[in-house]
Protein backbone atom coordinates (compact mmCIF):
# COMPACT_ATOMS: atom_id res chain seq x y z
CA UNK A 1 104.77 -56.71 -98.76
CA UNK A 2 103.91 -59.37 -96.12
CA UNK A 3 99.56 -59.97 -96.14
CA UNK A 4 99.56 -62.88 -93.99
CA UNK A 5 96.26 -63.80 -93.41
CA UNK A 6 94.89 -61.37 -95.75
CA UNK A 7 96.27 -63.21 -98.73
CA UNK A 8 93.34 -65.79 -97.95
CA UNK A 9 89.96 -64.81 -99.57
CA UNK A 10 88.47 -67.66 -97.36
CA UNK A 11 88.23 -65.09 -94.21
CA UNK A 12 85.32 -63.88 -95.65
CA UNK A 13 83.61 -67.14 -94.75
CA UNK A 14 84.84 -67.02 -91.19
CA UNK A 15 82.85 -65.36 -88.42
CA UNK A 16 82.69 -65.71 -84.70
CA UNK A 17 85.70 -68.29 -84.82
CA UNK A 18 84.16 -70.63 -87.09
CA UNK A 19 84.99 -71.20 -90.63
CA UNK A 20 81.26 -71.42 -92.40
CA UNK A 21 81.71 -74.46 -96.00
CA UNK A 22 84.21 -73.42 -98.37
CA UNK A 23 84.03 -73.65 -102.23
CA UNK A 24 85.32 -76.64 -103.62
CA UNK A 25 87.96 -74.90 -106.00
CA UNK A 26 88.62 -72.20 -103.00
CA UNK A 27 92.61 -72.99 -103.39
CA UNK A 28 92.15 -71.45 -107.28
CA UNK A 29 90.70 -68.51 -106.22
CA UNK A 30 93.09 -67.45 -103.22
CA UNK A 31 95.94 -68.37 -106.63
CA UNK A 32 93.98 -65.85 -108.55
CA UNK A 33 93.79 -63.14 -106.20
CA UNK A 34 97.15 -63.63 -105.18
CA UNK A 35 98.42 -63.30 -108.98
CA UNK A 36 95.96 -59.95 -109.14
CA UNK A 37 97.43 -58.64 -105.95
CA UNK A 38 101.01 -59.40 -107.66
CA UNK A 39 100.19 -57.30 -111.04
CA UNK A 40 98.80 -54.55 -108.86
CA UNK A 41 101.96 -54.29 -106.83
CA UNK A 42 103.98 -53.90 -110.11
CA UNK A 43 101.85 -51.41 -111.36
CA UNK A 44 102.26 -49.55 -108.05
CA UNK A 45 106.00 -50.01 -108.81
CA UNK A 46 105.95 -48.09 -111.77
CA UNK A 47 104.05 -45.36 -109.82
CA UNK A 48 106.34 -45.40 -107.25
CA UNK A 49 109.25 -45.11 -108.96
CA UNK A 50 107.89 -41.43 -110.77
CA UNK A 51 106.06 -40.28 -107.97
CA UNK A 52 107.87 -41.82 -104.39
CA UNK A 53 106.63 -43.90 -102.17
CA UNK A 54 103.51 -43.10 -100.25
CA UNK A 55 104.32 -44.54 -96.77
CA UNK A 56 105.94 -41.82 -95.12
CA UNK A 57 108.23 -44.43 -92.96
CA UNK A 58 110.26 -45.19 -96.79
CA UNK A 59 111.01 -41.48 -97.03
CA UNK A 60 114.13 -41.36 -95.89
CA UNK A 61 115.32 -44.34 -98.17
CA UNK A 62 114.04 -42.42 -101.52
CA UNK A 63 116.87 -41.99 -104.25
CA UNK A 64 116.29 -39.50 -106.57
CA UNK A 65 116.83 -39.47 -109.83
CA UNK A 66 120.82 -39.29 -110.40
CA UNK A 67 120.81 -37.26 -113.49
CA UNK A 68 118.46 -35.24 -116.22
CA UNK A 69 117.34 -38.14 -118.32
CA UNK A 70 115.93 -39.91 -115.40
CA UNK A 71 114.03 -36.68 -114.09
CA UNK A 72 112.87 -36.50 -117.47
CA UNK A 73 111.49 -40.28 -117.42
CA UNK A 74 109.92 -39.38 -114.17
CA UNK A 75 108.19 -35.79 -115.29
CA UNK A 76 106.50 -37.77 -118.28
CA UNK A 77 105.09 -40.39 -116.20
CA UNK A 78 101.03 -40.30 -116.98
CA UNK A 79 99.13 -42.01 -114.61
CA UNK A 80 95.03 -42.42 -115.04
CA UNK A 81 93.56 -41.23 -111.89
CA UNK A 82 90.38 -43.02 -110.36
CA UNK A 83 89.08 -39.87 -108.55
CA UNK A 84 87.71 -38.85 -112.19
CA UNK A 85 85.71 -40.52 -115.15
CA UNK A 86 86.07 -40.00 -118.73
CA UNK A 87 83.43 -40.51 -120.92
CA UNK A 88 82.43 -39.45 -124.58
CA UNK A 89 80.34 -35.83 -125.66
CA UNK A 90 79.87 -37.06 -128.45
CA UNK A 91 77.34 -39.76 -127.53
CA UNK A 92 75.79 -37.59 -124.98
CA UNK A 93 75.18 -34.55 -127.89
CA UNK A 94 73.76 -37.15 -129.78
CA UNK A 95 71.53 -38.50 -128.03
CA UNK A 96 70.14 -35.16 -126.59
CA UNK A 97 69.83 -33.48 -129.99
CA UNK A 98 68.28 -36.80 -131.24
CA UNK A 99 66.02 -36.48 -128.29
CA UNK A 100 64.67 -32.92 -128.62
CA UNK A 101 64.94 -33.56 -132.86
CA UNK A 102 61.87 -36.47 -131.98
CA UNK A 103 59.96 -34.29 -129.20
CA UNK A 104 59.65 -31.25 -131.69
CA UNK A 105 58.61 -33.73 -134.84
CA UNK A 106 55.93 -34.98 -132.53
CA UNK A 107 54.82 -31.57 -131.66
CA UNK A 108 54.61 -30.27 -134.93
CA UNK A 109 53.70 -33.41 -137.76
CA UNK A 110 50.20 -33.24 -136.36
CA UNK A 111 49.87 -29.14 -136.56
CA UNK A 112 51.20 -29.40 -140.21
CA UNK A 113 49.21 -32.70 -141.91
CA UNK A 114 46.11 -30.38 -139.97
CA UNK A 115 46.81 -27.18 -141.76
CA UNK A 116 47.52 -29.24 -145.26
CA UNK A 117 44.31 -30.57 -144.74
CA UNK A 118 42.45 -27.12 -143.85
CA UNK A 119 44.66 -25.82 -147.50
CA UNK A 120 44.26 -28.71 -150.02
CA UNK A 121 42.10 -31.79 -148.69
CA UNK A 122 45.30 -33.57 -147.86
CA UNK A 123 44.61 -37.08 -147.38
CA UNK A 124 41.23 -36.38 -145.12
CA UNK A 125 40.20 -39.39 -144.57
CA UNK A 126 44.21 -40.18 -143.14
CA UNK A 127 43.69 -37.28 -140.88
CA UNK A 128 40.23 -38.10 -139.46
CA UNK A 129 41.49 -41.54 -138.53
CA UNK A 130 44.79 -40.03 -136.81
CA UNK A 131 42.72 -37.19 -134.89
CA UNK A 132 39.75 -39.86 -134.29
CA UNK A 133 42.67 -42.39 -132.50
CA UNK A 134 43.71 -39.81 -129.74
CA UNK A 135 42.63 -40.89 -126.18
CA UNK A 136 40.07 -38.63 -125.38
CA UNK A 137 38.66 -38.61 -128.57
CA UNK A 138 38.07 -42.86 -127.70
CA UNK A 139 36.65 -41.94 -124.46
CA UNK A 140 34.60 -39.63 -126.30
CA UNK A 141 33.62 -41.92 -128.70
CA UNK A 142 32.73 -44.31 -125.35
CA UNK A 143 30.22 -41.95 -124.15
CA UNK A 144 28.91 -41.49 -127.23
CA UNK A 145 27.97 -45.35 -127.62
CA UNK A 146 26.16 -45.36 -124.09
CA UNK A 147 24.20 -41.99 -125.66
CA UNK A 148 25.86 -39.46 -123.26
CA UNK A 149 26.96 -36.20 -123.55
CA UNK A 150 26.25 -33.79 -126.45
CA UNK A 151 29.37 -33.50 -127.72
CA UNK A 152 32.07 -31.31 -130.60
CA UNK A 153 35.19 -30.95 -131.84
CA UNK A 154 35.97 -34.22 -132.88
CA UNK A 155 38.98 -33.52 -134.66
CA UNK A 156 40.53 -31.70 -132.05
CA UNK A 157 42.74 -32.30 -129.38
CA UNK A 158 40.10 -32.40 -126.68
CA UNK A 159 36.37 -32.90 -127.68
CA UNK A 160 33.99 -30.56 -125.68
CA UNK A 161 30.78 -30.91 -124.26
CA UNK A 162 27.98 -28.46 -123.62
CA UNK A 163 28.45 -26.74 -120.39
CA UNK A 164 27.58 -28.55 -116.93
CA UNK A 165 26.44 -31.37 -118.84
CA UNK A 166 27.36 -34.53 -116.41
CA UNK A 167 28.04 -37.69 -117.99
CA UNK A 168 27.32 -41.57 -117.18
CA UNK A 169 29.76 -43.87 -115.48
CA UNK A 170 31.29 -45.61 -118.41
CA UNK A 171 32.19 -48.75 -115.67
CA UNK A 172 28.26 -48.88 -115.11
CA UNK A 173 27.21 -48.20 -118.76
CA UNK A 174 28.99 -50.78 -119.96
CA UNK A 175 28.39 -53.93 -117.38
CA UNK A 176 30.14 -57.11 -118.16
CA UNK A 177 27.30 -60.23 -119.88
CA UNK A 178 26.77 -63.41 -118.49
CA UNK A 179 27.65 -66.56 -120.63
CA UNK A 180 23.74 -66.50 -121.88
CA UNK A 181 23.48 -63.01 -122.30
CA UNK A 182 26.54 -63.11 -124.63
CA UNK A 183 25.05 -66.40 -126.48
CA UNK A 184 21.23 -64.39 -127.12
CA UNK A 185 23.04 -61.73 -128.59
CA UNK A 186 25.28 -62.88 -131.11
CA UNK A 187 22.22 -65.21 -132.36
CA UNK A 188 20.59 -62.18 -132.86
CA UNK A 189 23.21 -60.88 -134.36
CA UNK A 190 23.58 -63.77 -136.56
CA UNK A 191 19.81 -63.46 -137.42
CA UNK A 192 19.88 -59.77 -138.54
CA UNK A 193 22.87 -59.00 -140.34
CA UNK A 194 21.36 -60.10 -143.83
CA UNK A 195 19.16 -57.30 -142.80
CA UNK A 196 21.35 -54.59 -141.53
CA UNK A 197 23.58 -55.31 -144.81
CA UNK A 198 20.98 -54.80 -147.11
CA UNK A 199 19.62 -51.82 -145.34
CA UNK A 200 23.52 -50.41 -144.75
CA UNK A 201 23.77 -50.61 -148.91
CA UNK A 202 20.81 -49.24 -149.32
CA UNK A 203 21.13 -45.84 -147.22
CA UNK A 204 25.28 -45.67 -147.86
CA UNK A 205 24.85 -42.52 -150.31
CA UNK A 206 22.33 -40.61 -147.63
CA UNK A 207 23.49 -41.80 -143.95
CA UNK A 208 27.45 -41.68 -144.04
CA UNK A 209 28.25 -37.93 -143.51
CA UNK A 210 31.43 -36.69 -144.98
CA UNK A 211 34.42 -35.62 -143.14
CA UNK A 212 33.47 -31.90 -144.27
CA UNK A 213 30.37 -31.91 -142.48
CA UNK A 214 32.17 -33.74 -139.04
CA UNK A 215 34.64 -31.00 -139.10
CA UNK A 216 32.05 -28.25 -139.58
CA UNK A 217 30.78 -29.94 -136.44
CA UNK A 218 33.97 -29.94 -134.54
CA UNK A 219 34.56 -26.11 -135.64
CA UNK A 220 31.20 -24.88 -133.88
């Protein structure tokens, strides 16, 4: 097999009759790809010699085998194709049941820990916090601090409103403080919290509603 000029990985650089700058160790990578180009022309070889040549112009200088042995060697020649990819099931069942395995547990954990809590008072307070931590239950709990909406169901999935009731603009309910607003109000907040920690110990038994009585709430 005679490449000529095609045994030069330099052409690659050339364009328009000029040679563009060339690596500095360009002479070790034309030796490498000539050594590939050698390997893959013995590995063609082998091919050859089990399945013929594939230039049509060599057919008439094919020997075939000259007796059963060697037609044997040549009908037991495996060669792995590159029109087709192998690739393990195993990994791929795996990973899918794994897959739907986590997308039911997710489903049904929260349907389950609700119902043991409906039974036998399952770890209520564990629940509340899990239901209370969904995303629309926070942006309920947003509305709520700017006084808006009249709202139930706080345990569930989606917490409801009374009908056609609108609700504020939490991006205008909420406006950002200046520098002195922000200073004024934590020195007031510094100033009252003896207060508000006396008066929170005082009215703990008869102001913090149970989780009963907020899921009696979220029921009606």
């Amino acid at each position: 097999m005679h490449l000529g000029q095609d045994a030069l990985t330099s052409l690659k650089y050339f364009n328009s009759g000029v040679m563009g700058p060339l690596p500095t160790n360009q002479w070790q990578l034309d030796a490498r790809y000539w050594w590939a180009t050698f390997l893959a022309s013995q590995q063609a070889a082998v091919v050859n010699t089990a399945y013929g040549p594939t230039d049509p112009a060599l057919t008439p200088y094919k020997v075939l085998p000259f007796n059963s042995h060697a037609q044997d060697m040549c009908n037991n020649q495996k060669i792995r194709s590159t029109k087709h990819v192998s690739f393990s099931l195993f990994g791929l069942y795996f990973t899918l049941a794994t897959g739907v395995q986590i997308i039911i547990i997710s489903y049904v954990l929260e349907p389950i820990f609700e119902c043991l809590y409906r039974r036998v008072k399952y770890r209520e307070y564990t629940f509340l916090e899990w239901s209370a931590s969904e995303t629309l239950q926070l942006q309920r709990m947003g509305f709520q601090g700017v006084g808006s909406g009249t709202w139930s169901g706080y345990t569930d999935n989606i917490p409801r409103t009374k009908q056609d009731e609108a609700l504020k603009c939490l991006a205008l309910a909420y406006p950002l403080e200046t520098d002195d607003s922000s200073s004024q109000g934590q020195e007031k907040e510094n100033t009252n919290v003896t207060g508000t920690a006396a008066t929170h110990s005082q009215n703990e038994d008869t102001d913090v509603a149970s989780l009963d009585d907020l899921l009696d709430g979220s029921e009606s």
